[in-house]
PDB file of N, CA and C in Angstrom:
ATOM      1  N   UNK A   1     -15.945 -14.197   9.591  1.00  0.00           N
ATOM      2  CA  UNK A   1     -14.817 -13.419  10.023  1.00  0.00           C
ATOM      3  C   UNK A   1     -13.632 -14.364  10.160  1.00  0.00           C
ATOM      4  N   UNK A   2     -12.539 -14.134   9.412  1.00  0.00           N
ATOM      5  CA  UNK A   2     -11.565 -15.092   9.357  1.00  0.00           C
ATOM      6  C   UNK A   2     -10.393 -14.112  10.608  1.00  0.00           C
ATOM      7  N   UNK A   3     -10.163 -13.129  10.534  1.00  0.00           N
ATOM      8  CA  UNK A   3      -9.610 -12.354  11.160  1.00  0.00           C
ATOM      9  C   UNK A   3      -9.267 -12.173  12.570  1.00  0.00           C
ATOM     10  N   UNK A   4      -8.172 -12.528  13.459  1.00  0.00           N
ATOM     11  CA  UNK A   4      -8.489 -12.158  14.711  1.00  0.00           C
ATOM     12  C   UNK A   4      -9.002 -11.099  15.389  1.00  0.00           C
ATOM     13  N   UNK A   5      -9.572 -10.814  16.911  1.00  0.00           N
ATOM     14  CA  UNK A   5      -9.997  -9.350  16.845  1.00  0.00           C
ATOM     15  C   UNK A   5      -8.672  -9.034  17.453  1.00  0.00           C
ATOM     16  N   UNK A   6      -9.017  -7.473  17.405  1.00  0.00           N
ATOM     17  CA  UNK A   6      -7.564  -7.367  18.277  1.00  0.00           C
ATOM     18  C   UNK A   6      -7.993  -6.250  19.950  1.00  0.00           C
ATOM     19  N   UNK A   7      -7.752  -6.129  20.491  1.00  0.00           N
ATOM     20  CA  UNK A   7      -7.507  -5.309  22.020  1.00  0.00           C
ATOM     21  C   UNK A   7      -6.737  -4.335  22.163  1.00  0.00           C
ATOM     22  N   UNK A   8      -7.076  -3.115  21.946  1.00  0.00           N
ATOM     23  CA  UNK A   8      -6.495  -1.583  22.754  1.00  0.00           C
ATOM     24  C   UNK A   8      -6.423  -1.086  23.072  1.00  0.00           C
ATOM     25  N   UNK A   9      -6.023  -1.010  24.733  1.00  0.00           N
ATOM     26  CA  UNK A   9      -6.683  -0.460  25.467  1.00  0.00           C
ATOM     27  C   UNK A   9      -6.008   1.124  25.688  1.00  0.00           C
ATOM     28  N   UNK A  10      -6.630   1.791  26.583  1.00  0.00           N
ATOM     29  CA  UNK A  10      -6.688   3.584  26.792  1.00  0.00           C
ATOM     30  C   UNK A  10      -6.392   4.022  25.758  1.00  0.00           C
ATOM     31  N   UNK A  11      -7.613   3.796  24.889  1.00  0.00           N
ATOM     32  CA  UNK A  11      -7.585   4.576  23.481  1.00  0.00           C
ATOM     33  C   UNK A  11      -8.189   6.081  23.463  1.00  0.00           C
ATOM     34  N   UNK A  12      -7.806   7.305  23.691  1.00  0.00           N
ATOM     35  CA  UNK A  12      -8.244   8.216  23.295  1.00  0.00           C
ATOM     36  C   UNK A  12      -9.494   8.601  22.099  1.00  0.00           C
ATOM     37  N   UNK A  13     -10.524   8.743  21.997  1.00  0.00           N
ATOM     38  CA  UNK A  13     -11.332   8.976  20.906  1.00  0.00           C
ATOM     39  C   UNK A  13     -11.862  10.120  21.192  1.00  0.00           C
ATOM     40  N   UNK A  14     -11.057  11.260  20.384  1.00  0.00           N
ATOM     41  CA  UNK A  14     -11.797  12.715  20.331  1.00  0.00           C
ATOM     42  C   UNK A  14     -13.201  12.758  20.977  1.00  0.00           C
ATOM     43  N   UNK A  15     -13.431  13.854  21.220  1.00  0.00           N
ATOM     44  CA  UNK A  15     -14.704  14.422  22.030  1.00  0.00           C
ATOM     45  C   UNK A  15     -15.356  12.548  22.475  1.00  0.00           C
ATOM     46  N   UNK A  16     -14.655  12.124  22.793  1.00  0.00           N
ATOM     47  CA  UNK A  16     -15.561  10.825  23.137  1.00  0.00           C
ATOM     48  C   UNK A  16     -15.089   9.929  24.610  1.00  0.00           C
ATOM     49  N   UNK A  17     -13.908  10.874  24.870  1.00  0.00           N
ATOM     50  CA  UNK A  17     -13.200   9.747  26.326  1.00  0.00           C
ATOM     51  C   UNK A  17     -12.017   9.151  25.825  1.00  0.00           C
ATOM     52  N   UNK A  18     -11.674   8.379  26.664  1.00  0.00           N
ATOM     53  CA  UNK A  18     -10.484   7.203  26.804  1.00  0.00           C
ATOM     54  C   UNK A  18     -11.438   5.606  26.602  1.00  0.00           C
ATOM     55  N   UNK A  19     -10.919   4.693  25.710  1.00  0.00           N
ATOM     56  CA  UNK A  19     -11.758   3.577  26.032  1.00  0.00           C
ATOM     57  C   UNK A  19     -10.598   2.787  25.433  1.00  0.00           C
ATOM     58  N   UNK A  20     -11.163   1.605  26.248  1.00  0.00           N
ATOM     59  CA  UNK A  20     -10.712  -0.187  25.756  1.00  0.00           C
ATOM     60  C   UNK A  20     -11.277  -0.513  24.089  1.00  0.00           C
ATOM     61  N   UNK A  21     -10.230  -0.661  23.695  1.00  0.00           N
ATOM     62  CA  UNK A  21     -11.158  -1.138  22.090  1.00  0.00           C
ATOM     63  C   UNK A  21     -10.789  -2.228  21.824  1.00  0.00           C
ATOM     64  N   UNK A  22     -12.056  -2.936  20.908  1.00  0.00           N
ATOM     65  CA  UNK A  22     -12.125  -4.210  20.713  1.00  0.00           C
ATOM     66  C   UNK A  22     -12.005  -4.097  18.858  1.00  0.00           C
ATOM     67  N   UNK A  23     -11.199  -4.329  18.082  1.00  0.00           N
ATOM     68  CA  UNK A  23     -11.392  -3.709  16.354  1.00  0.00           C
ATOM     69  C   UNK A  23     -11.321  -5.384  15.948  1.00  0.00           C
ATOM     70  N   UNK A  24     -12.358  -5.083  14.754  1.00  0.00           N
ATOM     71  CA  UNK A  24     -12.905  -6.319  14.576  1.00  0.00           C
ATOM     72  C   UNK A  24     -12.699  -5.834  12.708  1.00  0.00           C
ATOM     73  N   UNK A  25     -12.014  -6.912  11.776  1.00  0.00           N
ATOM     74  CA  UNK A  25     -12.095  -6.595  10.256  1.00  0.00           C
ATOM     75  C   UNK A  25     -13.233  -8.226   9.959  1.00  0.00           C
ATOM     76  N   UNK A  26     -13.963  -7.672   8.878  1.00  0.00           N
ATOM     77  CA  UNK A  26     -14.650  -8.860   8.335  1.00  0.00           C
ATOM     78  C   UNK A  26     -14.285  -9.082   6.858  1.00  0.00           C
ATOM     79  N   UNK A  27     -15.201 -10.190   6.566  1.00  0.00           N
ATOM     80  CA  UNK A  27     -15.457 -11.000   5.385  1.00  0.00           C
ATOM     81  C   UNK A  27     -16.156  -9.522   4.064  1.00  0.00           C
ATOM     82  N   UNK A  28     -16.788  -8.513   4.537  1.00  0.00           N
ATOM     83  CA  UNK A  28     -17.178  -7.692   3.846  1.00  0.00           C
ATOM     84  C   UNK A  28     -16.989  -7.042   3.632  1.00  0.00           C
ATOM     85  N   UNK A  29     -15.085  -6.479   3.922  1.00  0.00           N
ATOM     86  CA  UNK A  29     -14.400  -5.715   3.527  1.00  0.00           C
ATOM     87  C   UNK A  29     -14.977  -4.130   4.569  1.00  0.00           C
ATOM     88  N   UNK A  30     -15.360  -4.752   5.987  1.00  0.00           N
ATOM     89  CA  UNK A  30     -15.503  -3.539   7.140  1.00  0.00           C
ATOM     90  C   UNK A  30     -14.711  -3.797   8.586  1.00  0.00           C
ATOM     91  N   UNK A  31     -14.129  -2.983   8.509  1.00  0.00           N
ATOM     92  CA  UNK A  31     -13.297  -2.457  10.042  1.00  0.00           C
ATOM     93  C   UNK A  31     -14.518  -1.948  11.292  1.00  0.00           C
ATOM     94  N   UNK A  32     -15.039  -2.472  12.605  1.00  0.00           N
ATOM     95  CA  UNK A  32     -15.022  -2.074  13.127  1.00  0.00           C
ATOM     96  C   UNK A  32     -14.201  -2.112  14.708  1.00  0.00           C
ATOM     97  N   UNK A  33     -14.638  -0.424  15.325  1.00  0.00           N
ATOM     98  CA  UNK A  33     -14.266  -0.569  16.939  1.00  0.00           C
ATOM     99  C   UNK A  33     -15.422  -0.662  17.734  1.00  0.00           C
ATOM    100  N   UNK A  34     -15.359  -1.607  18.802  1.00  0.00           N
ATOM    101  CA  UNK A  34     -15.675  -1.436  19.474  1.00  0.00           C
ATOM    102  C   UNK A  34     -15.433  -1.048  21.121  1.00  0.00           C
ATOM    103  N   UNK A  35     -16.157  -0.432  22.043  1.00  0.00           N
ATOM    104  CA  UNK A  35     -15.633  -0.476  23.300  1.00  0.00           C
ATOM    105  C   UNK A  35     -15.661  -2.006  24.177  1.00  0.00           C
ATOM    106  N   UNK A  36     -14.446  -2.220  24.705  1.00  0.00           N
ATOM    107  CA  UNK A  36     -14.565  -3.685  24.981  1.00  0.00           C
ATOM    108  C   UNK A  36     -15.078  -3.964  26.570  1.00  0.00           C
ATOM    109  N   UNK A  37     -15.821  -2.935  27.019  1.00  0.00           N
ATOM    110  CA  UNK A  37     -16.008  -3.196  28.283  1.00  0.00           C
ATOM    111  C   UNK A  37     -17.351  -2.959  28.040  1.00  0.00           C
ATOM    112  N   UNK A  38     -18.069  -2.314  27.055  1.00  0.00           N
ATOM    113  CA  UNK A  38     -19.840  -2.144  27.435  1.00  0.00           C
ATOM    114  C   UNK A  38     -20.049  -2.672  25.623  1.00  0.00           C
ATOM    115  N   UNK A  39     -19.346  -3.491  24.817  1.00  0.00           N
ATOM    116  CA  UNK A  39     -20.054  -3.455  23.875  1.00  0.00           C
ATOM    117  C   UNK A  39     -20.345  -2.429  22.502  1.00  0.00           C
ATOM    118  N   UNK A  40     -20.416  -0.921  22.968  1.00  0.00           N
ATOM    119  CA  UNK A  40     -20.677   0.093  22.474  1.00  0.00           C
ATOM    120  C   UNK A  40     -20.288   0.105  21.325  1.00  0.00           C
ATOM    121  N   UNK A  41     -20.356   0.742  20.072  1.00  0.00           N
ATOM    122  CA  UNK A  41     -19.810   0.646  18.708  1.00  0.00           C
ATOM    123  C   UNK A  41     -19.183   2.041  18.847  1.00  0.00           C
ATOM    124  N   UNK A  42     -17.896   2.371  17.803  1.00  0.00           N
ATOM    125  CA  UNK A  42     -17.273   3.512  18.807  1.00  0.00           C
ATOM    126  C   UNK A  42     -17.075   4.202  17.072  1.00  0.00           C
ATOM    127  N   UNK A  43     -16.487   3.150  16.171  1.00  0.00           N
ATOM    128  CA  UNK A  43     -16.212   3.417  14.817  1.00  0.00           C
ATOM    129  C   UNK A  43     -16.531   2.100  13.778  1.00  0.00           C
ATOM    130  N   UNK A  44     -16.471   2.818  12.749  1.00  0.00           N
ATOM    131  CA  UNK A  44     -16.812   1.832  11.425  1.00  0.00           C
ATOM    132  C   UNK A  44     -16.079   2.062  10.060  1.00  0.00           C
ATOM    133  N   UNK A  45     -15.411   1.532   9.314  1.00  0.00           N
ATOM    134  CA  UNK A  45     -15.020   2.434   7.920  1.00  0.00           C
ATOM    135  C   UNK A  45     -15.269   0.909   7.507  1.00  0.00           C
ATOM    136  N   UNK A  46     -15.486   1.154   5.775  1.00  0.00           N
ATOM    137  CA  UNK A  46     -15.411   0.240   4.706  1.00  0.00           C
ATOM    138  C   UNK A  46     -14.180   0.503   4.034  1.00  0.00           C
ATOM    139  N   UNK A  47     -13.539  -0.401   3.711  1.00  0.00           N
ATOM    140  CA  UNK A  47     -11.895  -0.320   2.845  1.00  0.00           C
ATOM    141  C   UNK A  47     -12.967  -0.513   1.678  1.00  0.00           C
ATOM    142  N   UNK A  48     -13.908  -0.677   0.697  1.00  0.00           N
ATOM    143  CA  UNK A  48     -14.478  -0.642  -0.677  1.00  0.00           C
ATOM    144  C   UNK A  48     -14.247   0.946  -1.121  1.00  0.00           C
ATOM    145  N   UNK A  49     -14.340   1.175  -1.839  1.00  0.00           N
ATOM    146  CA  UNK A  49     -14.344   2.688  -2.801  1.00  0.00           C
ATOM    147  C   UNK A  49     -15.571   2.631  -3.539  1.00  0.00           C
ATOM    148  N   UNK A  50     -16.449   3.469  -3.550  1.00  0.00           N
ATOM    149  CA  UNK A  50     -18.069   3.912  -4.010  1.00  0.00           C
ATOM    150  C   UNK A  50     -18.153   2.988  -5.044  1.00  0.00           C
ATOM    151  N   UNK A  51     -18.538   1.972  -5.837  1.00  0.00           N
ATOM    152  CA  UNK A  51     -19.114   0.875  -6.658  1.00  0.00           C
ATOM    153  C   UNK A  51     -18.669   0.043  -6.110  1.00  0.00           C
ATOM    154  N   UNK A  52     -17.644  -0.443  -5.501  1.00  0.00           N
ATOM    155  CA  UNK A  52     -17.075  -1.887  -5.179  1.00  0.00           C
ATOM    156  C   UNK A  52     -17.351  -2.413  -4.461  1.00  0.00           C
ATOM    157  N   UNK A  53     -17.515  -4.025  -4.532  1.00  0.00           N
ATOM    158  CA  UNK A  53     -18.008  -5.015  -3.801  1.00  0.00           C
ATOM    159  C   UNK A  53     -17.486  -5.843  -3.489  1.00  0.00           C
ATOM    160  N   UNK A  54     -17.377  -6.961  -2.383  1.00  0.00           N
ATOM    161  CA  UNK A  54     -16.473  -7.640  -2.062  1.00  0.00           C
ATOM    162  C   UNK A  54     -16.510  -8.559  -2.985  1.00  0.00           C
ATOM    163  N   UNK A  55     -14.973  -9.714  -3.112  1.00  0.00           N
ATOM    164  CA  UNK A  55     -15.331 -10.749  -4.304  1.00  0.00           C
ATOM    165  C   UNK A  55     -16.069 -11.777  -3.766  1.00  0.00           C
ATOM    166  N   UNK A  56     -16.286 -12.508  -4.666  1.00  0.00           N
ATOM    167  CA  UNK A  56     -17.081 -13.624  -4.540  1.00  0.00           C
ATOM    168  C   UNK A  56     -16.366 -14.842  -3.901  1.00  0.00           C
ATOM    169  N   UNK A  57     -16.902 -15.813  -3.738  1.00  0.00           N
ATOM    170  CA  UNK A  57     -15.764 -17.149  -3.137  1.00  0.00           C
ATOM    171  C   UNK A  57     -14.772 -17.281  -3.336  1.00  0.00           C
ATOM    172  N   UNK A  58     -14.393 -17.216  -5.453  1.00  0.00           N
ATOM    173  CA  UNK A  58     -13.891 -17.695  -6.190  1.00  0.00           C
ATOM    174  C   UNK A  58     -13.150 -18.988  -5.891  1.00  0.00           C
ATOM    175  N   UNK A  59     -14.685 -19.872  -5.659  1.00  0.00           N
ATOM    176  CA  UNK A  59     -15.161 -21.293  -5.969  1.00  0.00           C
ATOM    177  C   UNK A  59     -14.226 -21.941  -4.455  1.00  0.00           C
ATOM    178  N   UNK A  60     -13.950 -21.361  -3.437  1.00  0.00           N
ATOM    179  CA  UNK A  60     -13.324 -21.415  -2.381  1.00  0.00           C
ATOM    180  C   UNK A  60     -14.191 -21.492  -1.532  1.00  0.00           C
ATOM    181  N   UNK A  61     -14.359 -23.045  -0.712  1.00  0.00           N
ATOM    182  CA  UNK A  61     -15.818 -23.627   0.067  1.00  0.00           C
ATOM    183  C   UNK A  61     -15.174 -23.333   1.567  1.00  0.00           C
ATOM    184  N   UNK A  62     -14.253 -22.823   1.567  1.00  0.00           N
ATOM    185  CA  UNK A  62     -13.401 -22.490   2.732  1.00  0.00           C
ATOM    186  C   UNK A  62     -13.845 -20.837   3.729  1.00  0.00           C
ATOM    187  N   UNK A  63     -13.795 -20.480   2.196  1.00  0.00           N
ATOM    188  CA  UNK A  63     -14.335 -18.679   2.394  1.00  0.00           C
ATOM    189  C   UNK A  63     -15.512 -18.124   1.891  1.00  0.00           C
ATOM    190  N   UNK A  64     -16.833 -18.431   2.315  1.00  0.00           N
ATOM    191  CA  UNK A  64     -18.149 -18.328   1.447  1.00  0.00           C
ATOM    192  C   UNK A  64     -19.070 -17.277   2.217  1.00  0.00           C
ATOM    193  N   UNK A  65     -20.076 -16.517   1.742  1.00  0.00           N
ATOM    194  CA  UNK A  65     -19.865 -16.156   0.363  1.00  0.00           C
ATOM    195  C   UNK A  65     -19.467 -15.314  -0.607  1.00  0.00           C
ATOM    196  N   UNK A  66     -18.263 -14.416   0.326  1.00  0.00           N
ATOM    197  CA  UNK A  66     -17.471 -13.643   0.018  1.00  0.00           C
ATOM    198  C   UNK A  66     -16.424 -13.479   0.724  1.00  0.00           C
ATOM    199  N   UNK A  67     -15.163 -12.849  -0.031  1.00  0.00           N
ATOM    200  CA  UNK A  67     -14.018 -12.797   0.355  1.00  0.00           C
ATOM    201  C   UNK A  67     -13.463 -11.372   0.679  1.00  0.00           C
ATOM    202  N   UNK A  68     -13.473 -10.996   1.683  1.00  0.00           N
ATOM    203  CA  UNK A  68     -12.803  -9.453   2.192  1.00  0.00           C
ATOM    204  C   UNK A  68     -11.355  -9.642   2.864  1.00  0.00           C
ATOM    205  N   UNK A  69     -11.760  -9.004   4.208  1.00  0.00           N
ATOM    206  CA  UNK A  69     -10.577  -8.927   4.879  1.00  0.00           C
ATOM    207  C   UNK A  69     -10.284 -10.589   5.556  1.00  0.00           C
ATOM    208  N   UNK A  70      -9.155 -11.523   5.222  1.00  0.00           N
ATOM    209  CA  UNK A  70      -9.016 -12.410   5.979  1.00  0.00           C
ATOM    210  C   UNK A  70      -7.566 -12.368   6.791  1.00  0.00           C
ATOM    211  N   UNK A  71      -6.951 -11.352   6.607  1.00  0.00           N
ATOM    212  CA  UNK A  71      -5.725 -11.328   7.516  1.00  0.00           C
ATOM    213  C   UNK A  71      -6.274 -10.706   8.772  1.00  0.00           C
ATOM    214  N   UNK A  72      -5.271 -10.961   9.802  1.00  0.00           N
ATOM    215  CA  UNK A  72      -6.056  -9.958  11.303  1.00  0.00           C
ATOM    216  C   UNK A  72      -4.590  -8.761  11.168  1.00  0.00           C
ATOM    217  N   UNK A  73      -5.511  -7.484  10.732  1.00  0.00           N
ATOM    218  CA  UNK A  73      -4.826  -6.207  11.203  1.00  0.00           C
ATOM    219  C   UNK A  73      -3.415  -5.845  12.232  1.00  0.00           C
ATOM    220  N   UNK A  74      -3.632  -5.139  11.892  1.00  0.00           N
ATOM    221  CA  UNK A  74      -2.088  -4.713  12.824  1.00  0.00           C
ATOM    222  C   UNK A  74      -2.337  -3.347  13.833  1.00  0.00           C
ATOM    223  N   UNK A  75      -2.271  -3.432  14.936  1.00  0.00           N
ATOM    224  CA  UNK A  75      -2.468  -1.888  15.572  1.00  0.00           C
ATOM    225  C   UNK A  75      -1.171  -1.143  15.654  1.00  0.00           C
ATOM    226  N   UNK A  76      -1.186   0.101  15.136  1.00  0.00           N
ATOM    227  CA  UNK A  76       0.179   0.282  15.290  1.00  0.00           C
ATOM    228  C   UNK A  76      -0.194   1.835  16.741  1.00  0.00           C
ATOM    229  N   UNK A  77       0.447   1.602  18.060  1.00  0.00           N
ATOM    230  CA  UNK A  77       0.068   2.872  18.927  1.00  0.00           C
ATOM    231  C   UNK A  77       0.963   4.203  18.609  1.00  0.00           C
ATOM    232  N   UNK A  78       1.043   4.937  18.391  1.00  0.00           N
ATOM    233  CA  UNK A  78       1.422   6.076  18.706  1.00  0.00           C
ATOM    234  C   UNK A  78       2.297   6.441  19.372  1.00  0.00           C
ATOM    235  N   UNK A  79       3.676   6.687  19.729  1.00  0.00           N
ATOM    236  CA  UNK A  79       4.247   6.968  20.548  1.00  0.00           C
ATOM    237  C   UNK A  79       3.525   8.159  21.158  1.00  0.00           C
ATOM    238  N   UNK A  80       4.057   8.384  23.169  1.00  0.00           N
ATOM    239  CA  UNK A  80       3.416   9.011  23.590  1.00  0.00           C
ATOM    240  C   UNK A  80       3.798  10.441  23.600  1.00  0.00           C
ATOM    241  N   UNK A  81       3.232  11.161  23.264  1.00  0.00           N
ATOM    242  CA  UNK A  81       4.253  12.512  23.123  1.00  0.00           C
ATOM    243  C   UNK A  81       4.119  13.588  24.024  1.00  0.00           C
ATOM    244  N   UNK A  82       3.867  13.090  25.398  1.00  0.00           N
ATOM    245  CA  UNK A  82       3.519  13.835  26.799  1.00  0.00           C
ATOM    246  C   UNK A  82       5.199  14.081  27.187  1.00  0.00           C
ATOM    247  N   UNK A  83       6.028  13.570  26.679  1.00  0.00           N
ATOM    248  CA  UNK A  83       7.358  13.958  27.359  1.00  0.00           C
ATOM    249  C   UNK A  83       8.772  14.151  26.515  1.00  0.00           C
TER     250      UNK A  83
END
């Protein structure tokens, strides 16, 4: 995981509560959330499209043995629209 995680907290998640999230991108081209106070796994998506696979090193001893997500994400919140 080259990626920082990132922290967001009083996240609304349909039929699921309010929670602290912890979103984590990897090396294998997967996004997850987690809840950052119990651990819990909350969500998951793959950025791949049905055949695709992450690339390979390409010969890069830095990033092995595949290359996905290495930037750290951006959260963007929502403005609040209670008012």
């Amino acid at each position: 995981m080259d990626a920082e995680p990132l922290y967001m907290s009083a996240v609304p998640i349909e039929g699921r509560g309010t929670h602290n999230l912890l979103i984590v991108a990897t090396e294998h081209d997967s996004v997850y959330a987690f809840d950052a106070d119990s651990g819990s796994p909350i969500w998951h998506i793959s950025t791949l499209r049905t055949g695709e696979t992450p690339s390979d090193d390409r010969d890069c001893n830095q990033i092995t043995p595949e290359i996905g997500i290495t930037s750290t994400p951006v959260i963007n919140r929502p403005a609040d629209r209670t008012g």
